[in-house]
Structure formats: C-alpha cells, structure tokens
PDB file of N, CA and C in Angstrom:
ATOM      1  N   UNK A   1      70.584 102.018 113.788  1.00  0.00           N
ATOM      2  CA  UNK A   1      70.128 101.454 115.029  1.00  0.00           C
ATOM      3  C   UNK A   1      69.097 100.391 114.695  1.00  0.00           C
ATOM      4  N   UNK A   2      68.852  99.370 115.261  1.00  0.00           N
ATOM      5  CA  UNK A   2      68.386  97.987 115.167  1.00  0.00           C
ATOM      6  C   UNK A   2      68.192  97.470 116.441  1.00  0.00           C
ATOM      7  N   UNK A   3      66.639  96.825 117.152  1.00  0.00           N
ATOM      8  CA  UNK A   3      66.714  96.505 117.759  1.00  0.00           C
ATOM      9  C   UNK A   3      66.517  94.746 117.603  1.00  0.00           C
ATOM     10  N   UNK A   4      66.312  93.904 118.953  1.00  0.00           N
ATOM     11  CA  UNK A   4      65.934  92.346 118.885  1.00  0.00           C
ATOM     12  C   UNK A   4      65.077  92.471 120.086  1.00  0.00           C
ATOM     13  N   UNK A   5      63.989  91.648 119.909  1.00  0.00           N
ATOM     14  CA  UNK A   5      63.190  90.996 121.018  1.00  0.00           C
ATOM     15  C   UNK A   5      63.619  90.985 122.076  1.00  0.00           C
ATOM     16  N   UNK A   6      64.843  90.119 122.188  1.00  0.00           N
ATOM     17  CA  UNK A   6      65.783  90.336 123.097  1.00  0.00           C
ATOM     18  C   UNK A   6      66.038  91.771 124.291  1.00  0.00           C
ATOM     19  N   UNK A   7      65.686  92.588 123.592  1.00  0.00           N
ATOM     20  CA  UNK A   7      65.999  93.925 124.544  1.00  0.00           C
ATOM     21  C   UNK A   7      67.423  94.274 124.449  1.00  0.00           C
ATOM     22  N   UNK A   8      67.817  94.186 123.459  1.00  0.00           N
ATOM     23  CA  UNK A   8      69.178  94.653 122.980  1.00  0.00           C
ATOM     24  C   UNK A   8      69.386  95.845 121.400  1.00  0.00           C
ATOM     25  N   UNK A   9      70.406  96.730 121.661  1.00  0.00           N
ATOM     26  CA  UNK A   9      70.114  97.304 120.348  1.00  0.00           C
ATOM     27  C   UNK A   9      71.317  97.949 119.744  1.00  0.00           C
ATOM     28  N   UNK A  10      71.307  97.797 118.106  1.00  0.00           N
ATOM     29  CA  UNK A  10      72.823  97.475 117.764  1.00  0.00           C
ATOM     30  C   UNK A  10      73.025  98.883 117.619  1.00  0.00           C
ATOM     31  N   UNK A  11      73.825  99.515 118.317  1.00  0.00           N
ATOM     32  CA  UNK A  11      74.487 100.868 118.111  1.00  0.00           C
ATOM     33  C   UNK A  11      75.804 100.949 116.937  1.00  0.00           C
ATOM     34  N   UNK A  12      75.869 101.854 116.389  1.00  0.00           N
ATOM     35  CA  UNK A  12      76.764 102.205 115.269  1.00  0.00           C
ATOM     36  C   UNK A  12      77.407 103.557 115.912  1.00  0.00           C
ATOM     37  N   UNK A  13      78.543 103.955 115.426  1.00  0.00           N
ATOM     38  CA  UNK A  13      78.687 105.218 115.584  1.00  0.00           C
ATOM     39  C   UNK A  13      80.550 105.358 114.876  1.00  0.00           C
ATOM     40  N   UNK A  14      80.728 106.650 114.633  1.00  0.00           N
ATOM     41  CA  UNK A  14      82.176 107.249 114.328  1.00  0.00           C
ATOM     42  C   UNK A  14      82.845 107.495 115.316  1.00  0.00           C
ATOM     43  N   UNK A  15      84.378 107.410 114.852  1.00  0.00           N
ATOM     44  CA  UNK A  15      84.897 107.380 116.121  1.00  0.00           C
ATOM     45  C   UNK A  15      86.101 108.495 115.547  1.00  0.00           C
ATOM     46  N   UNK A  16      87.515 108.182 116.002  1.00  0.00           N
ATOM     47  CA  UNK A  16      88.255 109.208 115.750  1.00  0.00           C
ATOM     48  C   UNK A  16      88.897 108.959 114.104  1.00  0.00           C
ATOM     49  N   UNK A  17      89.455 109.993 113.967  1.00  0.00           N
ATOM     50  CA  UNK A  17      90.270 109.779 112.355  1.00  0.00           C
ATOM     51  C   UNK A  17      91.477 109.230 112.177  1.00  0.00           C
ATOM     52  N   UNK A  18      91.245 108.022 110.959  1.00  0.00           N
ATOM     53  CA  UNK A  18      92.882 107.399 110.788  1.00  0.00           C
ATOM     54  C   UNK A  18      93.130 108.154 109.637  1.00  0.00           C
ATOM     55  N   UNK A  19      94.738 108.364 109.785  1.00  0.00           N
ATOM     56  CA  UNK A  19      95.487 108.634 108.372  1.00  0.00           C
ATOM     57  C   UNK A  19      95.256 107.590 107.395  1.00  0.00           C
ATOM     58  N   UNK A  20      95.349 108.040 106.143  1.00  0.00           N
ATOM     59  CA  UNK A  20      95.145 106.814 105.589  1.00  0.00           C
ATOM     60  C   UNK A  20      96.067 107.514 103.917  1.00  0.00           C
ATOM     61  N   UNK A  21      96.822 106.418 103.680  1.00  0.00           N
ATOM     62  CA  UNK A  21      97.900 106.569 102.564  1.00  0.00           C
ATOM     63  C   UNK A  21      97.223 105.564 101.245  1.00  0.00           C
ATOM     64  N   UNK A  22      97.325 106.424 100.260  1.00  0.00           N
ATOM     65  CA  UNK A  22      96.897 105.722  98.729  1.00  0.00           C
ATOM     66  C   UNK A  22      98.274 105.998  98.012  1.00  0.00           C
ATOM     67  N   UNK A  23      98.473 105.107  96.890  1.00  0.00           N
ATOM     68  CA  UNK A  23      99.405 105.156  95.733  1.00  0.00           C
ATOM     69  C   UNK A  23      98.312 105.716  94.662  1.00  0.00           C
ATOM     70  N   UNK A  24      98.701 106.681  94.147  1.00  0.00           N
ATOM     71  CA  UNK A  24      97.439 107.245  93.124  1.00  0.00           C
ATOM     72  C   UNK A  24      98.429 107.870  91.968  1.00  0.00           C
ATOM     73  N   UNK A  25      98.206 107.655  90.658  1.00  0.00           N
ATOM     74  CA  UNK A  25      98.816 107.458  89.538  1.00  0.00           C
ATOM     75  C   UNK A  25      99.024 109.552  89.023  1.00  0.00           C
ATOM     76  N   UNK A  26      99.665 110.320  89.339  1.00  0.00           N
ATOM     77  CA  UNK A  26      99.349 111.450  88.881  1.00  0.00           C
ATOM     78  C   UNK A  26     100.383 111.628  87.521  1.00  0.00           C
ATOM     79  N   UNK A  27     100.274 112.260  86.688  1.00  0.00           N
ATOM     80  CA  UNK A  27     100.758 112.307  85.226  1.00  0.00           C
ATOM     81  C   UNK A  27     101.875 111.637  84.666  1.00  0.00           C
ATOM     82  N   UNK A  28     101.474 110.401  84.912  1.00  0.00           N
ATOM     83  CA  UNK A  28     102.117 109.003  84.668  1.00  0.00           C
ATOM     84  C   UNK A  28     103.108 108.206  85.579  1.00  0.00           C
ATOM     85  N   UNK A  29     103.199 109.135  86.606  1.00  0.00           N
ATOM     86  CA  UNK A  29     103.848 108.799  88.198  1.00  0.00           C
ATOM     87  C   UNK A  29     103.018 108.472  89.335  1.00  0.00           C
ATOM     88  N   UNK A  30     103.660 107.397  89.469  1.00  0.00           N
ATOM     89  CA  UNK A  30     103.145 106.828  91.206  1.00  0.00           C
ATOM     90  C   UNK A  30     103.561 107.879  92.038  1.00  0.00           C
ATOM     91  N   UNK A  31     102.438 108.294  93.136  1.00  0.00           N
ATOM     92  CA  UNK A  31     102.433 109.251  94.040  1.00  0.00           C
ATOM     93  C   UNK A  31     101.846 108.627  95.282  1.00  0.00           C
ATOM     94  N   UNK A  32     102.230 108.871  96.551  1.00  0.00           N
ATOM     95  CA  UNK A  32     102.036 108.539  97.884  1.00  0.00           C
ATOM     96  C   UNK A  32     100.312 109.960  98.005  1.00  0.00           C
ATOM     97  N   UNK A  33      99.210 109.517  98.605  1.00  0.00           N
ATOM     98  CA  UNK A  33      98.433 110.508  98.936  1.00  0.00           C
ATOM     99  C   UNK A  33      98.076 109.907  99.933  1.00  0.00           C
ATOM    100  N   UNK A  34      97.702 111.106 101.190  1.00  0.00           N
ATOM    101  CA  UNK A  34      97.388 111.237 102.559  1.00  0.00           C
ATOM    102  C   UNK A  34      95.897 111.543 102.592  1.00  0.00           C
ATOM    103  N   UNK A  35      95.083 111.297 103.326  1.00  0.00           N
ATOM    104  CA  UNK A  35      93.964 111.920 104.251  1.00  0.00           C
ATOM    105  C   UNK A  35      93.615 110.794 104.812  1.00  0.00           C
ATOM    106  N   UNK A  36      92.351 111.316 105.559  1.00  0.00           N
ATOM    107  CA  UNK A  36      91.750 111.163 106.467  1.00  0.00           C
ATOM    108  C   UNK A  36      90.276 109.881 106.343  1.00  0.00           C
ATOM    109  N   UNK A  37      90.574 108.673 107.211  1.00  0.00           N
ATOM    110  CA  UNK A  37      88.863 107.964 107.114  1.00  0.00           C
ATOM    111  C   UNK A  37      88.407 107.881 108.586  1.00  0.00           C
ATOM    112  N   UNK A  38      87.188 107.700 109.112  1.00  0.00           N
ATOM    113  CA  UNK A  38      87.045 107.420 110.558  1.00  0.00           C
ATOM    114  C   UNK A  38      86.953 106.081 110.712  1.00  0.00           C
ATOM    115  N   UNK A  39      87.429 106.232 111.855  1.00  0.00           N
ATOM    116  CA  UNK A  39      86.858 104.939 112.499  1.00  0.00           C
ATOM    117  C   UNK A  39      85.422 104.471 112.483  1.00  0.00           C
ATOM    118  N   UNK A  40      84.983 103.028 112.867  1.00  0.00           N
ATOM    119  CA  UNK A  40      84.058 102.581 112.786  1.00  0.00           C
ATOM    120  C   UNK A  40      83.573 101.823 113.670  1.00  0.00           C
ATOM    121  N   UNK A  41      82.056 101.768 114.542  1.00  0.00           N
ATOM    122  CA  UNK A  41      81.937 100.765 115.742  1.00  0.00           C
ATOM    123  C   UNK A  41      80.330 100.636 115.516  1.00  0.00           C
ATOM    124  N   UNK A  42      80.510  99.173 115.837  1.00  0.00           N
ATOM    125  CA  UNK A  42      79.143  98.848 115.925  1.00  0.00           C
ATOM    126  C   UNK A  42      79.031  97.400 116.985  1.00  0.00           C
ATOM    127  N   UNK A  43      77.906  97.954 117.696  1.00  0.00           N
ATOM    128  CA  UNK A  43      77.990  97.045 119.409  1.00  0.00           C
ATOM    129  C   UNK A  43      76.598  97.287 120.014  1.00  0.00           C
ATOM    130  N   UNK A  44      76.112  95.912 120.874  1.00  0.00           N
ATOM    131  CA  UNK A  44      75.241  95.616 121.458  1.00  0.00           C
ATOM    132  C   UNK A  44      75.208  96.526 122.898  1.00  0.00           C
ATOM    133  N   UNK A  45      73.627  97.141 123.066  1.00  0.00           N
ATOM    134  CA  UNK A  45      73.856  97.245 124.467  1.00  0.00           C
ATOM    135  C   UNK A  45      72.235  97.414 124.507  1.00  0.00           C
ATOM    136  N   UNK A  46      71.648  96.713 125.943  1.00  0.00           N
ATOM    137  CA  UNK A  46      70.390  96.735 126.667  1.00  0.00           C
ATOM    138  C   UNK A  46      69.797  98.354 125.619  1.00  0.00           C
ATOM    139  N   UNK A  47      68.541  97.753 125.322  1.00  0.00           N
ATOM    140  CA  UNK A  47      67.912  98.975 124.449  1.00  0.00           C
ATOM    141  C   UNK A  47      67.682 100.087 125.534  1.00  0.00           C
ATOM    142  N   UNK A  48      67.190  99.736 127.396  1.00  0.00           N
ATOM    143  CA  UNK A  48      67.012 100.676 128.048  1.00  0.00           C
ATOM    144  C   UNK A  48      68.306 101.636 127.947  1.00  0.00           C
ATOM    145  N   UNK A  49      69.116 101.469 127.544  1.00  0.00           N
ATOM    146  CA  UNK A  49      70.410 102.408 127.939  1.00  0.00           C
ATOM    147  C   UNK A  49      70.731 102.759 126.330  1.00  0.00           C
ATOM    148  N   UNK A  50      70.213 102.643 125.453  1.00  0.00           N
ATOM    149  CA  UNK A  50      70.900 103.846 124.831  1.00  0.00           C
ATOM    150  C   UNK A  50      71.587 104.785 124.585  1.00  0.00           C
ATOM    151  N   UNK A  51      72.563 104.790 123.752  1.00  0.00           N
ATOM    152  CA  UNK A  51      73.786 105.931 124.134  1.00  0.00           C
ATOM    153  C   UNK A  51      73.470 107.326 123.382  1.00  0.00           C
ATOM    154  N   UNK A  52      73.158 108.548 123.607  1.00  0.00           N
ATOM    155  CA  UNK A  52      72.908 110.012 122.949  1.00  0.00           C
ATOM    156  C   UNK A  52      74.610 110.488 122.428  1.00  0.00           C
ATOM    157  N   UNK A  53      74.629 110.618 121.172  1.00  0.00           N
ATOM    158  CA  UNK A  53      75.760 111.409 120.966  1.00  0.00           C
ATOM    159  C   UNK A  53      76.438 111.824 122.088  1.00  0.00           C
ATOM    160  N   UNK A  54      75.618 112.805 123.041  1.00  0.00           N
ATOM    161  CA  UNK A  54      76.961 113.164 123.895  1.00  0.00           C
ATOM    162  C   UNK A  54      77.632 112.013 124.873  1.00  0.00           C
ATOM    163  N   UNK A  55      76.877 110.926 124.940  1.00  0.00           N
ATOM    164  CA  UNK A  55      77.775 109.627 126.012  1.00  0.00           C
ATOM    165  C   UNK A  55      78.322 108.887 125.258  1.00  0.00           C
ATOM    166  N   UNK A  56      78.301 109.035 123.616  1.00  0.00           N
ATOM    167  CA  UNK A  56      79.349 108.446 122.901  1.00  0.00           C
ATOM    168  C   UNK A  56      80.359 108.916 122.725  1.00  0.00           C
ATOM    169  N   UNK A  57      80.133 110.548 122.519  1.00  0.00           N
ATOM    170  CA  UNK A  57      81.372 111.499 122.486  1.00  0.00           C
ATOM    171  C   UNK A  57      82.391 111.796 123.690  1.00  0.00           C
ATOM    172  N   UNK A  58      81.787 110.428 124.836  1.00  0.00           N
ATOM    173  CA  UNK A  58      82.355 110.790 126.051  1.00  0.00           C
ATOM    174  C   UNK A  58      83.504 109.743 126.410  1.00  0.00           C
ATOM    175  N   UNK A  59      82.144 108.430 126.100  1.00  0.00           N
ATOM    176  CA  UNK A  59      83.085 107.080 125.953  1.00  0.00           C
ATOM    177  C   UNK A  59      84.239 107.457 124.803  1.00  0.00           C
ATOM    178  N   UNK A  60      84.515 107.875 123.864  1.00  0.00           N
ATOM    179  CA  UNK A  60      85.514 108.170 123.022  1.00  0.00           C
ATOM    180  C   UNK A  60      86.590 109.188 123.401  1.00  0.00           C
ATOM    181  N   UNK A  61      86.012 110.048 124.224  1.00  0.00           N
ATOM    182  CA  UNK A  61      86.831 110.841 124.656  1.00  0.00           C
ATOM    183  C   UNK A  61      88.039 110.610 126.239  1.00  0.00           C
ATOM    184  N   UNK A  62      86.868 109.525 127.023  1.00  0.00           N
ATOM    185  CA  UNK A  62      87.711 108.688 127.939  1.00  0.00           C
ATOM    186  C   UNK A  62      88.390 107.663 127.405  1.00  0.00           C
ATOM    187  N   UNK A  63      88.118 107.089 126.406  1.00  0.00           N
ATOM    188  CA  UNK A  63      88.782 105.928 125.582  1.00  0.00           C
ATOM    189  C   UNK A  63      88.523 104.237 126.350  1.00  0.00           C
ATOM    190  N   UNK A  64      87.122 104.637 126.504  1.00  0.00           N
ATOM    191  CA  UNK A  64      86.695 103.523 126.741  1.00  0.00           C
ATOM    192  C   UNK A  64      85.209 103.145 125.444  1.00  0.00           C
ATOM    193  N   UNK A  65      85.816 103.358 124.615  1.00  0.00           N
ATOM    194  CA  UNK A  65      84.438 102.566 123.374  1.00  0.00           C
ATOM    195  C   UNK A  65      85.386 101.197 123.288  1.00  0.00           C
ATOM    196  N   UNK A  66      84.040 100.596 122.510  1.00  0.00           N
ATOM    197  CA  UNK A  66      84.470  99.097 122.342  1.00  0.00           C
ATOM    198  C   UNK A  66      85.657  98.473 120.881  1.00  0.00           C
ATOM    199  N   UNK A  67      86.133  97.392 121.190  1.00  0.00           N
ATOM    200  CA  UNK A  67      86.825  96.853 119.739  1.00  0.00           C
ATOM    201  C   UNK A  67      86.362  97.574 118.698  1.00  0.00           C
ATOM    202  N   UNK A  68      86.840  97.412 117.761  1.00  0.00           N
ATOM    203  CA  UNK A  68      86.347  98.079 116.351  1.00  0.00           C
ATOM    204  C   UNK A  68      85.868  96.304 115.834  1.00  0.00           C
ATOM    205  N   UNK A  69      86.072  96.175 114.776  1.00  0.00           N
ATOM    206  CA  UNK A  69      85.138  95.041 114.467  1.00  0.00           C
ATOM    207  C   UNK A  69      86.330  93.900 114.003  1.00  0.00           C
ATOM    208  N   UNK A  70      86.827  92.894 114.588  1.00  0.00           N
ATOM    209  CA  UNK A  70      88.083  92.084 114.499  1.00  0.00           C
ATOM    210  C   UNK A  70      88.057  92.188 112.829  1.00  0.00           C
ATOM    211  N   UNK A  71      87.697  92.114 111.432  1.00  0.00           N
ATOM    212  CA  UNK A  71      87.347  92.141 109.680  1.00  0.00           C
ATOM    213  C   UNK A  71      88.762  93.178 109.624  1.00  0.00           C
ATOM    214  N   UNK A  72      88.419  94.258 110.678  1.00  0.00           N
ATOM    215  CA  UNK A  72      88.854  95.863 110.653  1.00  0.00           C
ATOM    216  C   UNK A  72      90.422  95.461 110.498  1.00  0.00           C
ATOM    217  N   UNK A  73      91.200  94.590 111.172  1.00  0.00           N
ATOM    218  CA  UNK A  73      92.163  94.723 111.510  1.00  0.00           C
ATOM    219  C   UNK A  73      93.009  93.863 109.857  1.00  0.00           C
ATOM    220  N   UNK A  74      92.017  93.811 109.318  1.00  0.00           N
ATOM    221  CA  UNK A  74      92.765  93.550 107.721  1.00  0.00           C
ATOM    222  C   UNK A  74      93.517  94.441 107.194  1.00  0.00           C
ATOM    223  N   UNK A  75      93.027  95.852 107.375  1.00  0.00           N
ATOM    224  CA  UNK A  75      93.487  97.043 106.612  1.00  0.00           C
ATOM    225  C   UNK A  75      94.107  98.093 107.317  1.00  0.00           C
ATOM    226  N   UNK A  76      93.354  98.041 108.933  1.00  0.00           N
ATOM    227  CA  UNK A  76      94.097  98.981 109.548  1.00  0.00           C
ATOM    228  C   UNK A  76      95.573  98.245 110.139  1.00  0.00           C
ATOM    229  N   UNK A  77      96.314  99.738 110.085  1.00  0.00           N
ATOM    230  CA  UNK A  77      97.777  98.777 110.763  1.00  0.00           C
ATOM    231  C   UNK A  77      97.733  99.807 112.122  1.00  0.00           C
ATOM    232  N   UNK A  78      98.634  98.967 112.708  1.00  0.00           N
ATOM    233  CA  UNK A  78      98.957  99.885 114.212  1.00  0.00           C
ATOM    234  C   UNK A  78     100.169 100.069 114.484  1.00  0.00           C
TER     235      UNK A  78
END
C-alpha cells in the first residue's frame, strides 16, 4: 500500500488461482507439469475508502475487481 498527496492509494491484492503448465526436464524426458499461481491486482482508489480484506474478498467474489495489469496479458492466455 502506497499513498500520493493526491489522496489516492495504490491497493495490491490476490485474486483467484490460474492453472499454470511448465515443460520440466524429468530423467532426461520432457514432461508437461501443472499447478497453481494467483492472480494479481494493483489499482488506485480515494485513500478515504480503503478496501479491508473482507470488501476485496467481496469485489472478487461478485466479480467486479479491476483489469489485471494490461504487461499480464503476455503470459496469461484465456
């Protein structure tokens, strides 16, 4: 968390889990491996309003959090 003069303050937070696939070398064979990374968000909002875990866990749960960060869309696929 970071604020500006401005009266603004940069919120961060996790969001839900992507699958995520590696090629990983196991005893001299290429192998497909699975798990799990989260998502990632980071966004401006008026410092009076601050979001507490539970109104982030809410906005995420209505599916109203913001873009992820346009960089993001290098690696994630949809």
């Amino acid at each position: 968390m970071a604020s500006d003069p401005g009266g603004q303050v940069l919120e961060e937070g996790t969001g839900r889990i992507f699958d995520i696939y590696v090629v990983v070398p196991i005893d001299g064979k290429l192998r497909i491996a699975k798990g799990g990374v989260f998502s990632h968000y980071e966004f401006s909002r008026p410092i009076a309003d601050r979001l507490t875990d539970e109104a982030w866990r809410a906005m995420l749960n209505e599916n109203k959090q913001p873009e992820m960060a346009e960089w993001m869309g290098e690696f994630i696929a949809k």
